[in-house]
Protein backbone atom coordinates (compact mmCIF):
# COMPACT_ATOMS: atom_id res chain seq x y z
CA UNK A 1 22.02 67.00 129.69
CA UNK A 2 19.93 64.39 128.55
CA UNK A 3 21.13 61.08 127.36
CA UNK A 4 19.90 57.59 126.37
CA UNK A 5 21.65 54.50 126.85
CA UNK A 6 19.64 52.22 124.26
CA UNK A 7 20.93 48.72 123.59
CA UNK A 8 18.54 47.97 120.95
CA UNK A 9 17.94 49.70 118.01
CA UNK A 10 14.57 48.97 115.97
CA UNK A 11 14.81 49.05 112.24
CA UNK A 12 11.67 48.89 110.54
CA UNK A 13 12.32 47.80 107.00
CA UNK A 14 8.74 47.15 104.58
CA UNK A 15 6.38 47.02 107.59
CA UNK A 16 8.77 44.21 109.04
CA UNK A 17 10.45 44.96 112.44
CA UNK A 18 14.36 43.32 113.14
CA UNK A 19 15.85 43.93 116.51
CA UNK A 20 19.62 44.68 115.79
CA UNK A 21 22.07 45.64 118.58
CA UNK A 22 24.05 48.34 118.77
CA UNK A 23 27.68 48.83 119.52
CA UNK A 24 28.04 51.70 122.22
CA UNK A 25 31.18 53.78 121.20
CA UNK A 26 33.26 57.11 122.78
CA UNK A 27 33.96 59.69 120.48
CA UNK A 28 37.69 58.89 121.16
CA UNK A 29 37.08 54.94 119.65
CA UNK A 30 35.45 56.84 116.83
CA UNK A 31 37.62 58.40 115.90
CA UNK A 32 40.44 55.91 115.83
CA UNK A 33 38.18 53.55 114.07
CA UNK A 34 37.71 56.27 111.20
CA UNK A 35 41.63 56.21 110.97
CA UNK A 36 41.58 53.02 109.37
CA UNK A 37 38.65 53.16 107.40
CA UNK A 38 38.81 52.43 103.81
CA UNK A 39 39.21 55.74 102.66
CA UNK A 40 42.25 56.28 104.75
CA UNK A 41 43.67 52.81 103.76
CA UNK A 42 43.35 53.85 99.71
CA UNK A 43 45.27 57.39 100.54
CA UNK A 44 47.87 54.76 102.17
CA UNK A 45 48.09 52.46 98.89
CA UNK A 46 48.44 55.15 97.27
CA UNK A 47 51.11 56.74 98.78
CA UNK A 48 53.13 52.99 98.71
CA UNK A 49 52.38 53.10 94.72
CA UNK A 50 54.14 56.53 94.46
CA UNK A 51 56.90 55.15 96.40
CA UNK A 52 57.49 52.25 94.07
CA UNK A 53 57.03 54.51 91.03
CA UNK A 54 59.88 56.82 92.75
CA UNK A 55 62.18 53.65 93.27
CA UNK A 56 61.83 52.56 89.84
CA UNK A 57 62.27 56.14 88.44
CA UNK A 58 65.56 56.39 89.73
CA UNK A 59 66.69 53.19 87.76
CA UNK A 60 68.33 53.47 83.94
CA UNK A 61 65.56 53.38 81.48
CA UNK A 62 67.54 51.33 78.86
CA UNK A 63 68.55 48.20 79.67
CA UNK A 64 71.46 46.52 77.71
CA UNK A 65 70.80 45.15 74.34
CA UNK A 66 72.66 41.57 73.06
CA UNK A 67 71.99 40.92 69.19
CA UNK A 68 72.89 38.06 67.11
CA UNK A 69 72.86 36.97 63.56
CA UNK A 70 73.94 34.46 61.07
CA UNK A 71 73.59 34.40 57.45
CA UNK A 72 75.33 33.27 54.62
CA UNK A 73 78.43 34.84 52.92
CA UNK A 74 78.30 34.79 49.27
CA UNK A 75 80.02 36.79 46.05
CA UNK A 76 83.57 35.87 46.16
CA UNK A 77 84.43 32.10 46.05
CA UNK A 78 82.38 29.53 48.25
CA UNK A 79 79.17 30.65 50.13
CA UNK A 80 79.95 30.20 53.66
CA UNK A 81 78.40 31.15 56.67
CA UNK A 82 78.94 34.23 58.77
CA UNK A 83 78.28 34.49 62.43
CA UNK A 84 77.50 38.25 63.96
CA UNK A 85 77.35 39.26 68.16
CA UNK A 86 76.80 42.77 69.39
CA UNK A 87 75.92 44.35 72.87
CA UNK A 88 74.97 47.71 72.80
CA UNK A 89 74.19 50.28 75.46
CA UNK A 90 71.95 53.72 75.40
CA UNK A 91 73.48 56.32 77.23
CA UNK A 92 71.07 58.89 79.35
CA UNK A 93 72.41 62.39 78.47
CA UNK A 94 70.43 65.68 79.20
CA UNK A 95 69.58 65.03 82.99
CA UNK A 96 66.92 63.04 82.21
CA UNK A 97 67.75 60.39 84.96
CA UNK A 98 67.94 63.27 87.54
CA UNK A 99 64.89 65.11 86.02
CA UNK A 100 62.95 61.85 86.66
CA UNK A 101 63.71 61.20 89.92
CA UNK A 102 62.83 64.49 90.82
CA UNK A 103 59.16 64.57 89.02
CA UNK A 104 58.95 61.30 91.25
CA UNK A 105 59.65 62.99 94.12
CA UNK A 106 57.32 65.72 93.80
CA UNK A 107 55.03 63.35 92.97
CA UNK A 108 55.51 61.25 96.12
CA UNK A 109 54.89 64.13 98.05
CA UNK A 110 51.63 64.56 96.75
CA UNK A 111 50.21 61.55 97.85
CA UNK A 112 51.92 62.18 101.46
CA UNK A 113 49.55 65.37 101.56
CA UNK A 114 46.62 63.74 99.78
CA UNK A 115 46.64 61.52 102.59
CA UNK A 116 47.21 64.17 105.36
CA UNK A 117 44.28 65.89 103.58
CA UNK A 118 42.37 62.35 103.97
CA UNK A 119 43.31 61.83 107.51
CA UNK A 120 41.96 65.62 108.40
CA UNK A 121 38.94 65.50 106.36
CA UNK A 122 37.90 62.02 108.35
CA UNK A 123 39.04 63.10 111.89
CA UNK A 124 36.36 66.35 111.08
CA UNK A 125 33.68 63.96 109.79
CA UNK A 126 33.55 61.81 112.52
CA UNK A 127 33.69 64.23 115.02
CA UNK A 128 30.30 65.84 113.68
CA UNK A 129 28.55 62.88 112.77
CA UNK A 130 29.02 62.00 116.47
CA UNK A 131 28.41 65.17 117.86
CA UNK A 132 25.66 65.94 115.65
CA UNK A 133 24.11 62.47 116.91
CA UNK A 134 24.45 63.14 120.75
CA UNK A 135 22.30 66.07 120.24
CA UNK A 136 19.56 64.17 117.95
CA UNK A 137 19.83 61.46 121.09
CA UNK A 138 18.52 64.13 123.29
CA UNK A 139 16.31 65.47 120.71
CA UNK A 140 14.58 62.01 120.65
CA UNK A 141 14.79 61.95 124.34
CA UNK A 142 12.65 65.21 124.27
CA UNK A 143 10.50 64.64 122.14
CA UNK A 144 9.80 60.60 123.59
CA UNK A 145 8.89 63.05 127.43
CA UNK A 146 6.85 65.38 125.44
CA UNK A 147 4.83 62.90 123.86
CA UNK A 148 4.74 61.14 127.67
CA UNK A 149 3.27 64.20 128.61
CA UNK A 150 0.68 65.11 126.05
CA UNK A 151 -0.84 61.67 126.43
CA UNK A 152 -0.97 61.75 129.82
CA UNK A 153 -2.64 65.16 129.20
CA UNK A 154 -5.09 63.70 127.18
CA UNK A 155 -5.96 61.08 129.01
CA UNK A 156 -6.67 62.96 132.23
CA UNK A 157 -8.67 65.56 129.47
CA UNK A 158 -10.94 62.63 128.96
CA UNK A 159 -11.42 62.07 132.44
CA UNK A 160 -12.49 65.37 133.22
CA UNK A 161 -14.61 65.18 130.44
CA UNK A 162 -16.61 61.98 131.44
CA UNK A 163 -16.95 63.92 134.95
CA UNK A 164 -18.35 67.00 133.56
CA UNK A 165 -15.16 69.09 134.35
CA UNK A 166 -13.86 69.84 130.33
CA UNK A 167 -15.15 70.93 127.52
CA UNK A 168 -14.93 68.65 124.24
CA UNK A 169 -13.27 71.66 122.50
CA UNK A 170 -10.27 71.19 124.81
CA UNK A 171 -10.25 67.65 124.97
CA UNK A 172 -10.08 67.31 121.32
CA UNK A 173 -7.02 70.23 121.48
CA UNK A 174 -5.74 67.56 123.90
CA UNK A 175 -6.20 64.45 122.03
CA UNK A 176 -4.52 66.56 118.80
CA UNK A 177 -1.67 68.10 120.64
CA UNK A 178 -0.97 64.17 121.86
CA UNK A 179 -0.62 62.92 117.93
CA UNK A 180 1.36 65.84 117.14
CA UNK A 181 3.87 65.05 119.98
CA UNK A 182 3.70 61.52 118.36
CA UNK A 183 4.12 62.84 115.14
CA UNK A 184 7.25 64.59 116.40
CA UNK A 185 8.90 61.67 118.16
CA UNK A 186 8.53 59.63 114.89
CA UNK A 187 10.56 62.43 113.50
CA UNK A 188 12.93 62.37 115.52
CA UNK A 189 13.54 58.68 115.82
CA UNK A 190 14.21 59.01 111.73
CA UNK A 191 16.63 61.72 112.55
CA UNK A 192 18.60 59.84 115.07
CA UNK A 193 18.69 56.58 112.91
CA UNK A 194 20.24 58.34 109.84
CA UNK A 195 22.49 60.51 112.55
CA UNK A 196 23.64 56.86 113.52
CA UNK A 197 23.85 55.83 110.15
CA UNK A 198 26.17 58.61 108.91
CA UNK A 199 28.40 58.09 111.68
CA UNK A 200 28.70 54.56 111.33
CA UNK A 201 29.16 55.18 107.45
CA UNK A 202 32.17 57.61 109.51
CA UNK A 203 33.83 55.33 111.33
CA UNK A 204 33.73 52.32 108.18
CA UNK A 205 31.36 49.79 109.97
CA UNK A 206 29.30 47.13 108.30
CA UNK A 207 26.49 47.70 106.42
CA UNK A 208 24.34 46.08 108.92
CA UNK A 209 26.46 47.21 112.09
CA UNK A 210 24.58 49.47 114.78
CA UNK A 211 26.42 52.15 116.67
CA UNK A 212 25.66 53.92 119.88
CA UNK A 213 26.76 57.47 120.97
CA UNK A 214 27.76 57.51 124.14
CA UNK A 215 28.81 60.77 125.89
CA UNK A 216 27.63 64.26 126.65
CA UNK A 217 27.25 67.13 123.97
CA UNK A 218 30.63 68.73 124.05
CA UNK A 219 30.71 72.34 125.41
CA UNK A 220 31.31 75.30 122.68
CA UNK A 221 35.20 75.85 122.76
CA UNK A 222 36.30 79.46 122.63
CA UNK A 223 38.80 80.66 119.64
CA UNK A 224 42.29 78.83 119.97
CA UNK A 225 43.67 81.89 118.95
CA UNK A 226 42.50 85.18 116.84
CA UNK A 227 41.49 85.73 113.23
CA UNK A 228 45.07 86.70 111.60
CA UNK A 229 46.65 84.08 114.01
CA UNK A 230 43.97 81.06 112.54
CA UNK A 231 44.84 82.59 108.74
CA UNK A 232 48.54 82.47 109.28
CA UNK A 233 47.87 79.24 110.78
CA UNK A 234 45.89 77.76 107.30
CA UNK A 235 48.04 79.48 105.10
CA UNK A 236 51.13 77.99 106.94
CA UNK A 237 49.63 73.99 107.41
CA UNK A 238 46.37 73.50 105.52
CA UNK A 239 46.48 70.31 103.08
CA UNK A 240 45.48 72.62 100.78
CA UNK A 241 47.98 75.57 100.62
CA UNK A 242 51.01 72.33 100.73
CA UNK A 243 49.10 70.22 97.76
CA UNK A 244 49.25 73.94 95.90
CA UNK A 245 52.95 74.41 96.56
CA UNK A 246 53.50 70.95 96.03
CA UNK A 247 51.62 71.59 92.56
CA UNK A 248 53.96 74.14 91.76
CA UNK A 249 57.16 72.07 92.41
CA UNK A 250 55.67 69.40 90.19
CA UNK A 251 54.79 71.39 87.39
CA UNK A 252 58.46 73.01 87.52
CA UNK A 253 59.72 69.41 87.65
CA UNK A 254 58.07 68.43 84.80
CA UNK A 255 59.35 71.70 83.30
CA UNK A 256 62.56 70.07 83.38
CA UNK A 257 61.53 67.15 82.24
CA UNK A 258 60.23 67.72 79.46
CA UNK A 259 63.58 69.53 78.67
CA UNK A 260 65.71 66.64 79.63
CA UNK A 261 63.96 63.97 77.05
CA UNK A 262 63.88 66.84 74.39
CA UNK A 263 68.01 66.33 74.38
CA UNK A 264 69.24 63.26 72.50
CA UNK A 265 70.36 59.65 73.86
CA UNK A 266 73.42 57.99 72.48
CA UNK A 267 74.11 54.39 71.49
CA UNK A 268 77.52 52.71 72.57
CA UNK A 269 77.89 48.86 71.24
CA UNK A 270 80.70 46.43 70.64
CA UNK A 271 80.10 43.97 67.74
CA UNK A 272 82.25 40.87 66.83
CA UNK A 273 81.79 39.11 63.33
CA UNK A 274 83.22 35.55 62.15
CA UNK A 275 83.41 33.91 58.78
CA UNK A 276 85.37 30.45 58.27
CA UNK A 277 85.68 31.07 55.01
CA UNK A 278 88.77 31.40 53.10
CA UNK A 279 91.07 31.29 56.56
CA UNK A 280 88.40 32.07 58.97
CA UNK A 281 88.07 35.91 59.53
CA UNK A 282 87.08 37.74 62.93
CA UNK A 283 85.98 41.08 63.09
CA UNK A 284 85.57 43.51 66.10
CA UNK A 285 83.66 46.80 65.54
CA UNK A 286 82.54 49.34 67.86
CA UNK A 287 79.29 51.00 66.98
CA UNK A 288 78.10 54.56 67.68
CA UNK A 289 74.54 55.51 67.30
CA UNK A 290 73.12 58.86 67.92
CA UNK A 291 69.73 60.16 66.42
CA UNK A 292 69.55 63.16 64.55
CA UNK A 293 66.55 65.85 66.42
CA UNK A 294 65.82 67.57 63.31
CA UNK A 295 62.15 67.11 63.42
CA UNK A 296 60.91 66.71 67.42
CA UNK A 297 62.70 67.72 70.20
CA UNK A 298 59.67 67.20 72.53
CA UNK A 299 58.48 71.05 71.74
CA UNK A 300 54.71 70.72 72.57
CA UNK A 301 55.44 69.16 75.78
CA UNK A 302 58.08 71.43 76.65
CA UNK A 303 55.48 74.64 75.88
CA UNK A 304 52.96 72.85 77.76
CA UNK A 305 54.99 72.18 80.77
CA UNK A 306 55.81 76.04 81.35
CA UNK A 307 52.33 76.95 80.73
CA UNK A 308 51.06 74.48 83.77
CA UNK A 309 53.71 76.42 85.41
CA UNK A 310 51.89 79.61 85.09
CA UNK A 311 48.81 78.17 85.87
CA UNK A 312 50.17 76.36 89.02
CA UNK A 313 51.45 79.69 90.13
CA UNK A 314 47.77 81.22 89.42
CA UNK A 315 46.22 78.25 91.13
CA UNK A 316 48.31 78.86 94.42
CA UNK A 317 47.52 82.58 94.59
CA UNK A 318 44.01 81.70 93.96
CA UNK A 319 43.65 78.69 96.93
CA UNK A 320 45.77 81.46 99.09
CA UNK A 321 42.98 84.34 98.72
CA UNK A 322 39.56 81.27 98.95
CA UNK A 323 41.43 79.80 101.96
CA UNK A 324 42.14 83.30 103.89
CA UNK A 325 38.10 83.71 102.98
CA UNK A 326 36.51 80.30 104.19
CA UNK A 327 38.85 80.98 107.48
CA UNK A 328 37.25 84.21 108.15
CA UNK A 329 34.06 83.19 107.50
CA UNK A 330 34.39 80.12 109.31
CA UNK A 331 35.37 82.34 112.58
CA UNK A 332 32.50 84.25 111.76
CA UNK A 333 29.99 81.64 111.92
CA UNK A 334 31.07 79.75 114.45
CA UNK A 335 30.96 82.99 117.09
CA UNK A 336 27.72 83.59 115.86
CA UNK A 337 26.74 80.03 116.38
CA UNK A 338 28.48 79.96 119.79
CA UNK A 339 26.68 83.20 120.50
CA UNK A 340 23.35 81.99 119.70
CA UNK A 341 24.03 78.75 122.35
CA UNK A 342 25.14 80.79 124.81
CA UNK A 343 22.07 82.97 124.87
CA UNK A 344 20.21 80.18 126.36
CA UNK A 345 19.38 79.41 129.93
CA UNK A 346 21.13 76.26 130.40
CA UNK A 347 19.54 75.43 133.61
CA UNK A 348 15.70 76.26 132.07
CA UNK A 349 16.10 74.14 128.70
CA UNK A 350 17.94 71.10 130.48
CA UNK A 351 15.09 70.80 133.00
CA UNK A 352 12.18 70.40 130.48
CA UNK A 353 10.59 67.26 131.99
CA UNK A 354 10.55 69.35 135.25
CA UNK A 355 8.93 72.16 133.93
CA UNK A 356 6.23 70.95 131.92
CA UNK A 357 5.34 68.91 134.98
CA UNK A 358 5.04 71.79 137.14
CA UNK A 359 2.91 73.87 134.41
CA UNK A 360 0.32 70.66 134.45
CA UNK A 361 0.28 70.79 138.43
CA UNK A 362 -0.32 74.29 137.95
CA UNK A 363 -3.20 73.75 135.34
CA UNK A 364 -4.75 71.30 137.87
CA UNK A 365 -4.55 73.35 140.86
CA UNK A 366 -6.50 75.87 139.22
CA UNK A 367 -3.07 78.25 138.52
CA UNK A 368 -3.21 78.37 135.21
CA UNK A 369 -6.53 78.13 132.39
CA UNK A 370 -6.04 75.56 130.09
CA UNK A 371 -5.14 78.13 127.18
CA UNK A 372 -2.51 79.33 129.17
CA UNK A 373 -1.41 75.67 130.03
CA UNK A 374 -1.29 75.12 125.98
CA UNK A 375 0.66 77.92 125.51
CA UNK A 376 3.25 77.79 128.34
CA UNK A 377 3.60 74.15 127.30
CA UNK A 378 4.52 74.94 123.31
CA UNK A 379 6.42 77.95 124.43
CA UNK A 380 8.57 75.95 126.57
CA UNK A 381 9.23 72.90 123.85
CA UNK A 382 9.90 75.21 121.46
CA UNK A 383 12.60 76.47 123.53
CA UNK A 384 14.14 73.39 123.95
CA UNK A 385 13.63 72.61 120.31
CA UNK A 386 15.64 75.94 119.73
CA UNK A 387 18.21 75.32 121.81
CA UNK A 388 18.99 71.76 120.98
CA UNK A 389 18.99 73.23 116.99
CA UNK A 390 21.75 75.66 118.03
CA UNK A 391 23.26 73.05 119.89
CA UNK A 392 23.81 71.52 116.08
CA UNK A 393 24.52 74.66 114.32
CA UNK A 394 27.57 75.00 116.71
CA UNK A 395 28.73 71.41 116.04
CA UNK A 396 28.43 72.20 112.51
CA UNK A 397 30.60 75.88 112.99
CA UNK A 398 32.74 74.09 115.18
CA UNK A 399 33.82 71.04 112.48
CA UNK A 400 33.76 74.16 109.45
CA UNK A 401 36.48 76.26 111.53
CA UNK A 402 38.50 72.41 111.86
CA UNK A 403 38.28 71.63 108.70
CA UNK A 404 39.50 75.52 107.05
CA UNK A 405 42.53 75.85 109.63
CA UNK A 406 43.16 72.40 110.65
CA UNK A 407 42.73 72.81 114.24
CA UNK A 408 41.77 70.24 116.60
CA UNK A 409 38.83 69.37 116.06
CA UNK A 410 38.23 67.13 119.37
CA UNK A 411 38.87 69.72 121.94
């Protein structure tokens, strides 16, 4: 396995050149540092709002009312003044108190799972971008001994030339094969910079911070378990099946609800009333108010309520039957991509260096024409190339089967 073990990374920004160093990093430290990246910390804000909207939903809604007045008293003798105190009290009838607390509930569990679903989705993200940057590391490690090689090549090409041993033809197919291995190394130095960029975007470091892969490629895992056991599996755990039941709990909540605050509230109250005048009355009256639902009792929300209960119910069966499909297919691809690593020679593609060193002994021993040199040497790149691209095909498969049946995804 090839790997690098840069310290510096060179960022070339408008023709300008910064030297910025980079923070080597395990894929375990990745993947804790992704726990508490921003994203993760917003599920968990969110999930303390919902608490607090749950704590206050099981309070009373009303909140005593005292009332006061004073006014003259006139009609009947002397105008004197009249003093008036009430405190009053709405009553909660109709379950709405319970009804409440249980939407809050519901609702509370939603942001548990949305941040369960956040926690999941990160864990899978950084595993890729990591993985998916050890194997451009040794992509750029190829292609930087490739491009060793060609110019070497070349340069001996143009030796043999000034002695009268090559043609011009093949020192010019030297000379171009040598800028197209540089050519490819630039490419691959991009591809490995924004690899390292979308993992530290992964993990939530700086703008400006660096970040170094360090580690081998991890070998393709077999199946945890087979196709109707990984289905049973999603259907039973994934985020998204328990945010769709979850849906449907909150949608019946609201159900009741809406029922609840479609009933009427009554008003309890206790008044007391004092004039001085003739020989100083009092007065103490108890008040009963209670409104009359002749014209709304909360229909339209009531309707709409039990029609997002239908849809809920649609929405579950419909998340069941796309999450049973991405599963399968998930399995699918990654055994395919699996199947495609496997049907390398490890022990011919890791030892590239070695072999393309051994065709150019061979081409100057007289073993091999310099067609067949050109040819042995592309055939063998490619190869590499090949195998390093299924390398991140199964890295890809691998983080698709994680995410659809929330396996592992570290194994």
């Amino acid at each position: 396995m090839y790997k690098t073990t840069m310290a510096l990374a060179v960022v070339g920004t408008l023709g300008l050149t910064t030297t910025t160093r980079a923070e080597p990093i395990t894929i375990d430290q990745a993947l804790e540092r992704a726990a508490r990246r921003p994203s993760v910390q917003i599920t968990s804000l969110d999930l303390d709002a919902a608490r607090a909207h749950a704590q206050g939903a099981a309070l009373p809604i009303h909140n005593p009312e005292l009332s006061g007045g004073a006014g003259p008293q006139f009609g009947s003798g002397a105008v004197s003044l009249q003093l008036q105190l009430g405190l009053s009290q709405t009553l909660e009838l109709g379950g709405k108190r319970a009804a409440r607390i249980r939407l809050s509930e519901a609702q509370t569990r939603a942001a548990e799972i949305a941040k369960r679903d956040g926690l999941l989705r990160v864990r899978v993200e950084t595993w890729r971008a990591f993985e998916r940057a050890l194997v451009l590391q040794d992509r750029l490690a190829t292609r930087r001994e490739v491009e060793a090689l060609a110019t070497a090549l070349a340069a001996a090409m143009r030796n043999g030339a000034q002695a009268g041993g090559a043609t011009r033809l093949r020192v010019n197919v030297a000379i171009a094969e040598a800028g197209r291995a540089t050519q490819e190394r630039i490419t691959a130095e991009a591809e490995y910079a924004a690899a390292r960029a979308t993992l530290a975007e992964a993990i939530g470091a700086g703008p400006r911070d660096q970040v170094e892969p360090l580690g081998a490629v991890a070998d393709p895992a077999g199946l945890p378990a087979n196709a109707d056991a990984l289905v049973a599996r999603a259907l039973r755990d994934h985020p998204a099946i328990i945010r769709a039941d979850n849906a449907q709990r909150i949608a019946q909540a609201k159900v009741t609800d809406a029922d609840a605050r479609g009933s009427v509230d009554v008003t309890l109250g206790v008044g007391y009333a004092y004039a001085p005048d003739p020989d100083g009355a009092h007065a103490v009256v108890g008040t009963l108010s209670v409104p009359l639902p002749v014209r709304n009792r909360n229909q339209g929300e009531r309707a709409a309520a039990r029609i997002d209960v239908k849809r809920a119910e649609v929405e579950r069966a419909y998340e069941a039957v796309e999450l049973e499909r991405a599963v399968r297919l998930a399995i699918e691809n990654y055994q395919r991509a699996r199947a495609a690593v496997a049907g390398f020679d490890i022990g011919v593609t890791e030892r590239l260096d070695d072999n393309l060193a051994a065709a150019q002994d061979a081409f100057a021993q007289g073993g091999l024409d310099f067609v067949e040199l050109t040819m042995i040497q592309r055939d063998l790149i490619a190869s590499r190339v090949a195998f390093l691209d299924a390398r991140l095909a199964v890295v890809d498969a691998w983080a698709e089967l994680a995410l659809a049946t929330t396996i592992e995804v570290n194994p």
